[in-house]
Protein backbone atom coordinates (compact mmCIF):
# COMPACT_ATOMS: atom_id res chain seq x y z
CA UNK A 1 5.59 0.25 -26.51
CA UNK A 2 5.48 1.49 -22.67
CA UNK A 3 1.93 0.31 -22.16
CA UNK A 4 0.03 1.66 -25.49
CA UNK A 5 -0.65 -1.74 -26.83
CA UNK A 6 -2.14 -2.93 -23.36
CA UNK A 7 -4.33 -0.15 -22.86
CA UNK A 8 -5.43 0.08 -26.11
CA UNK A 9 -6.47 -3.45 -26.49
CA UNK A 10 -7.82 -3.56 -22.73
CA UNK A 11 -10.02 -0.21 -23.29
CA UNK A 12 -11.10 -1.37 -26.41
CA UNK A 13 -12.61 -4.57 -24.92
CA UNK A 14 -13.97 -2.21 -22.06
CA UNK A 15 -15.94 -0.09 -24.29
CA UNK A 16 -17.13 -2.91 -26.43
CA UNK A 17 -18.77 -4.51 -24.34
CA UNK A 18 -19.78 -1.47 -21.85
CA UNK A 19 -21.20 0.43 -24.64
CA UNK A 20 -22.44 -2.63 -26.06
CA UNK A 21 -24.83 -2.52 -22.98
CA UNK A 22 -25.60 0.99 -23.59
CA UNK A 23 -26.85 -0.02 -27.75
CA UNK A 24 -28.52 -3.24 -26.10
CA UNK A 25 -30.84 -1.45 -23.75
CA UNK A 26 -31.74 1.39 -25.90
CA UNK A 27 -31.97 0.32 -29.00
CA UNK A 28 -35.16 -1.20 -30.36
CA UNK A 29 -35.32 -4.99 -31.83
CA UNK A 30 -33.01 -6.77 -29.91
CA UNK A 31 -33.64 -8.92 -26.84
CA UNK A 32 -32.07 -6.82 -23.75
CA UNK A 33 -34.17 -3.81 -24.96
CA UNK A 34 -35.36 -2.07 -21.64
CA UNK A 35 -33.23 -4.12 -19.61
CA UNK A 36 -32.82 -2.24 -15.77
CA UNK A 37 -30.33 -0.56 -14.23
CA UNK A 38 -28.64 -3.81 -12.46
CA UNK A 39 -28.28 -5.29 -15.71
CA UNK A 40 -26.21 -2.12 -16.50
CA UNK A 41 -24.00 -1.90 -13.53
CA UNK A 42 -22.96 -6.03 -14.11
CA UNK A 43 -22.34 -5.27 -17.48
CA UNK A 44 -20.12 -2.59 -17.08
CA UNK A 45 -18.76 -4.19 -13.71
CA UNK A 46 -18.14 -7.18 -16.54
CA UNK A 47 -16.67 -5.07 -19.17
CA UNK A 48 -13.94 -3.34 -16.69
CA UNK A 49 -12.99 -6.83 -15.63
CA UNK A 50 -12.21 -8.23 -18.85
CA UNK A 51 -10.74 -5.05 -20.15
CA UNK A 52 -8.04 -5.55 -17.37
CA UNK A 53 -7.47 -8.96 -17.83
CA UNK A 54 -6.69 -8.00 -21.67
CA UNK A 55 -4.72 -5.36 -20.89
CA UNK A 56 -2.27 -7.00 -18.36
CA UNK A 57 -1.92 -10.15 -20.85
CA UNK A 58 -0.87 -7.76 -23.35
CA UNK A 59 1.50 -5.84 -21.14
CA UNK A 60 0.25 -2.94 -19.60
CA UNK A 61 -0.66 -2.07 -15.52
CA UNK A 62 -4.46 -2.37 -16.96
CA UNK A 63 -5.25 1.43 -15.87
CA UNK A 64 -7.72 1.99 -19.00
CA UNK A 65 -8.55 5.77 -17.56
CA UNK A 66 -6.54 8.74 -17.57
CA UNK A 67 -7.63 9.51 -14.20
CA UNK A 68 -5.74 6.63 -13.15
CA UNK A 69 -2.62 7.08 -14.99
CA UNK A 70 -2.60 11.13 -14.72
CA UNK A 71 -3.17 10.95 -10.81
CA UNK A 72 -0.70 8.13 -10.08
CA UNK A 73 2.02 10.15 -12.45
CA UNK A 74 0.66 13.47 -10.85
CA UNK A 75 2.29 11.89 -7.26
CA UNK A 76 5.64 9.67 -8.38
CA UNK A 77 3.48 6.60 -8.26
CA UNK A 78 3.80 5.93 -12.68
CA UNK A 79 6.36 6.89 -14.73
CA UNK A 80 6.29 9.74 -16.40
CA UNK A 81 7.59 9.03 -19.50
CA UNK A 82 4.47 6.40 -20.09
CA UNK A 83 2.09 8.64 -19.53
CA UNK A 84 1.41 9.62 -23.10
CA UNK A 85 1.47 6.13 -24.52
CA UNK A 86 -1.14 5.10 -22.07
CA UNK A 87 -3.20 7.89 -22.40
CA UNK A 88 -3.11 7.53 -26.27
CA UNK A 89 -3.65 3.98 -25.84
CA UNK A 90 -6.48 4.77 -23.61
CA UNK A 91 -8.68 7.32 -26.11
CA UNK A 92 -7.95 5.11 -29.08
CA UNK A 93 -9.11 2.02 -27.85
CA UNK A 94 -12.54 3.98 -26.38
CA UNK A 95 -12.87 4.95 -29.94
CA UNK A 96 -12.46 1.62 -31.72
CA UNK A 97 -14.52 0.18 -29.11
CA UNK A 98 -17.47 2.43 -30.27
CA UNK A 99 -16.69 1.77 -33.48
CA UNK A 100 -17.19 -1.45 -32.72
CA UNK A 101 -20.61 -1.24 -31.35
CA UNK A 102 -21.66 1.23 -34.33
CA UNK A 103 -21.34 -1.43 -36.50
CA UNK A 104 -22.24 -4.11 -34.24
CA UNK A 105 -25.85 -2.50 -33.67
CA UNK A 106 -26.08 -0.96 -37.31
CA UNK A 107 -29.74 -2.25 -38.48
CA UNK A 108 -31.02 -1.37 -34.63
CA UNK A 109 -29.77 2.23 -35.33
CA UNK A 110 -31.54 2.34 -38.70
CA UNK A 111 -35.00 1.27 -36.53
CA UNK A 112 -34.80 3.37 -33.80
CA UNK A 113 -35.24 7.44 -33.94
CA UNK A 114 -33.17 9.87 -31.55
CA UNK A 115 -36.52 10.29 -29.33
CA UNK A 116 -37.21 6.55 -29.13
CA UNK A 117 -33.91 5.82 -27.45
CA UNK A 118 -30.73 6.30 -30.14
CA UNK A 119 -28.98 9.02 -28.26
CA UNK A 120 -25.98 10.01 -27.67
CA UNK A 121 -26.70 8.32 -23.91
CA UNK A 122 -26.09 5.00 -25.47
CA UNK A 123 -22.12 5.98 -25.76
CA UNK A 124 -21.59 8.08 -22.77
CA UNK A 125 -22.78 9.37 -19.80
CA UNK A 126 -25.53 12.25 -18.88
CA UNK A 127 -26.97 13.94 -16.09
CA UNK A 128 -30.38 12.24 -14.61
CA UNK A 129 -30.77 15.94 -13.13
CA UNK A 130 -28.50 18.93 -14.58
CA UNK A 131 -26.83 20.75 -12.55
CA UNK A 132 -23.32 21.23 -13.40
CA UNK A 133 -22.01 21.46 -9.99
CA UNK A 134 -23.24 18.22 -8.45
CA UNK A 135 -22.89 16.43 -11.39
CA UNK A 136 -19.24 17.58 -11.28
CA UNK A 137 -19.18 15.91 -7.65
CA UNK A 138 -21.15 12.97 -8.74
CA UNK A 139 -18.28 12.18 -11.06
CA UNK A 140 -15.62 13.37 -8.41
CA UNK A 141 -16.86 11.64 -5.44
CA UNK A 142 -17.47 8.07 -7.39
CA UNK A 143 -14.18 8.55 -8.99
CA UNK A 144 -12.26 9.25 -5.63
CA UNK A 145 -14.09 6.58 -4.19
CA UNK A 146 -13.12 4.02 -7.04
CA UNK A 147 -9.13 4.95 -7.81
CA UNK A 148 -9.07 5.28 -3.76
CA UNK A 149 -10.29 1.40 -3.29
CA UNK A 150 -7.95 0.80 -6.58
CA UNK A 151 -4.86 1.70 -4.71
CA UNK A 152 -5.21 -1.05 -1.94
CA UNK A 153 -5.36 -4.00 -4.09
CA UNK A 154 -1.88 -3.73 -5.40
CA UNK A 155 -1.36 -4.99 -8.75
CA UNK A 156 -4.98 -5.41 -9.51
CA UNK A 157 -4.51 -7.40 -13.05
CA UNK A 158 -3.14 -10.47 -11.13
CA UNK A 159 -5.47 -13.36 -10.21
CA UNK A 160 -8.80 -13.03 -9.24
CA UNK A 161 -8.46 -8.87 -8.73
CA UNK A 162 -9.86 -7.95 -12.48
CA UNK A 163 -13.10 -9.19 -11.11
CA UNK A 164 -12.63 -7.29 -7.69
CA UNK A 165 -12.53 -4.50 -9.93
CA UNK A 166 -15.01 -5.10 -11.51
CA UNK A 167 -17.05 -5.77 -8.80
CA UNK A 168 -16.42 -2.11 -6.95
CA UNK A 169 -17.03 -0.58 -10.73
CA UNK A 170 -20.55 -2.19 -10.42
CA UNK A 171 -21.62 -1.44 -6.39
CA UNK A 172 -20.17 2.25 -7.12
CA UNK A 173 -22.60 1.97 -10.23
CA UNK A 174 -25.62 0.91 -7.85
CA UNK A 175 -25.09 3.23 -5.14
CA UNK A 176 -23.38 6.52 -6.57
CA UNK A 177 -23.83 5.80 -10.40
CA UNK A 178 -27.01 6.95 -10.72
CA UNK A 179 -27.14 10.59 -10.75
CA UNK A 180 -24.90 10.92 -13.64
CA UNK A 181 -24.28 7.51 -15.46
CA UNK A 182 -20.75 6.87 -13.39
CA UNK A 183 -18.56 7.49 -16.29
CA UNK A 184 -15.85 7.56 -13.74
CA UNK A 185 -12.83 7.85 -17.00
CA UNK A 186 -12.50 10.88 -19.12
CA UNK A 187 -11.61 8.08 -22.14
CA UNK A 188 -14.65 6.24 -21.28
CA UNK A 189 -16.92 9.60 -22.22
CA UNK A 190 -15.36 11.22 -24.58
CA UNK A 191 -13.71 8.88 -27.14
CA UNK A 192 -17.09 7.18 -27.50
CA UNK A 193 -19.06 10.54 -27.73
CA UNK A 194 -16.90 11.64 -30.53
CA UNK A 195 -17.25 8.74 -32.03
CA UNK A 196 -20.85 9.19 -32.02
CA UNK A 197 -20.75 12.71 -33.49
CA UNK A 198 -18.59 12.09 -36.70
CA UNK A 199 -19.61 8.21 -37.33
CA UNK A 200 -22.33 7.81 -39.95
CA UNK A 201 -25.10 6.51 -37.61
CA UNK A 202 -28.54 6.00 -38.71
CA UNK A 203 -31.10 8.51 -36.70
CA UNK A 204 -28.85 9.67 -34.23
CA UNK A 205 -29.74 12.59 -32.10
CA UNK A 206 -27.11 15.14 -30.54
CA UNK A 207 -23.53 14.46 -28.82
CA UNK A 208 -24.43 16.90 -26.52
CA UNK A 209 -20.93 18.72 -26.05
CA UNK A 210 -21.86 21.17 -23.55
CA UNK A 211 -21.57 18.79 -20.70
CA UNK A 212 -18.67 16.39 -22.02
CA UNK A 213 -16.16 18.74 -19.57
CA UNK A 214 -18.05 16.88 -17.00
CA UNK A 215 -16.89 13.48 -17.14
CA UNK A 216 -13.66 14.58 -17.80
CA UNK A 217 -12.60 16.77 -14.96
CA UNK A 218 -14.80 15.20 -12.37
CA UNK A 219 -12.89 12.33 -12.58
CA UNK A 220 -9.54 13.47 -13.24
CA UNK A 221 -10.02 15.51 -10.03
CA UNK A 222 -11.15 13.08 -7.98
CA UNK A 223 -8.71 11.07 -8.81
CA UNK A 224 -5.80 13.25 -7.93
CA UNK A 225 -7.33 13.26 -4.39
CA UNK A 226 -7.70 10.04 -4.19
CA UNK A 227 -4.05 9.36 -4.32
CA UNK A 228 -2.66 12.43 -2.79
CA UNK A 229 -4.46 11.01 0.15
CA UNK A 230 -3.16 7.97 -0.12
CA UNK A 231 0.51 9.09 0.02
CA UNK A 232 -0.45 10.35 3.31
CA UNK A 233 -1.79 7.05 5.47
């Protein structure tokens, strides 16, 4: 199925256990409640690594973003006719990964209220200060940063490279991720905030739509730099 099955399963697993994170920190009544920011970054350093290990077992390159698959296709580098099955692949596994957690976390959502922590936040990624313009190059710069240290390592679901992956997700997490979140993958923000908005979740707050463009573009963007550059050393 050119990919879809690979990417589906692979984001799904990503999200899972990324957002998973996101529910365990900020929910009330559950042991990693207030857990810190390094606990974060491993986790989602964790959940990228094991999302690409799915997805190559199951058949697909493993690129579980659009920015990934939209800048590589942008420059000759994927084929375009796979394009569409990845990024389909891609947005539906984000969703059924959140659906996942939703039910995962259910009775923690029924204790905790939208101003003690059940936010939208737990599913995506927000602005520590807003300002649309640098939090458009937050999300540009981490994501050029990430697809640009992607490129070198080849075929990056081989071997021990899931876990290199993984391990530039979390530093770029540590050092860049914390002015807006590092969503870093348009799937990543929005299939989960949707899924926020129209699930039945106890307490929620808002899905706060107004910045969702964000996390999309920023990293689509940086992306497409990433590799154009590329194509030029």
């Amino acid at each position: 199925m050119d990919g879809f099955l690979g990417e589906l399963m692979g984001t799904m697993i990503l999200i899972a256990l990324g957002t998973g994170c996101g529910a365990a920190v900020n929910l009330k009544k559950n042991y990693a409640h207030g857990s810190n920011w390094l606990f974060i970054t491993i986790a989602w350093g964790l959940a990228v690594t094991f999302g690409v290990y799915v997805a190559g077992s199951v058949g697909s390159q493993g690129h579980l973003n659009p920015a990934v698959t939209i800048a590589l296709a942008a420059f000759g580098k994927f084929p375009s006719s796979q394009v569409l099955p990845y990024l389909a692949g891609q947005f539906l596994g984000a969703f059924i990964g959140a659906v996942i957690v939703a039910i995962h976390y259910y009775p923690q959502f029924k204790e905790t209220k939208a101003k003690e922590g059940n936010s939208v936040g737990i599913f995506t990624t927000g602005p520590a200060i807003k300002n649309n313009l640098f939090n458009f190059l937050s999300e540009f710069i981490g994501t050029f940063i990430f697809i640009f240290c992607l490129l070198n390592l080849g075929n990056f679901t081989q071997g021990l490279k899931p876990l290199i992956v993984g391990l530039l997700i979390m530093v770029i997490g540590q050092t860049l991720g914390g002015t807006t979140g590092f969503a870093l993958n348009p799937a990543r923000d929005f299939a989960p905030r949707l899924a926020y908005a129209i699930l039945p979740i106890p307490n929620k707050g808002l899905a706060n739509w107004s910045y969702a463009w964000v996390p999309i573009l920023g990293p689509i963007c940086g992306g497409l730099l990433a590799v154009f550059l590329k194509t030029l050393i």
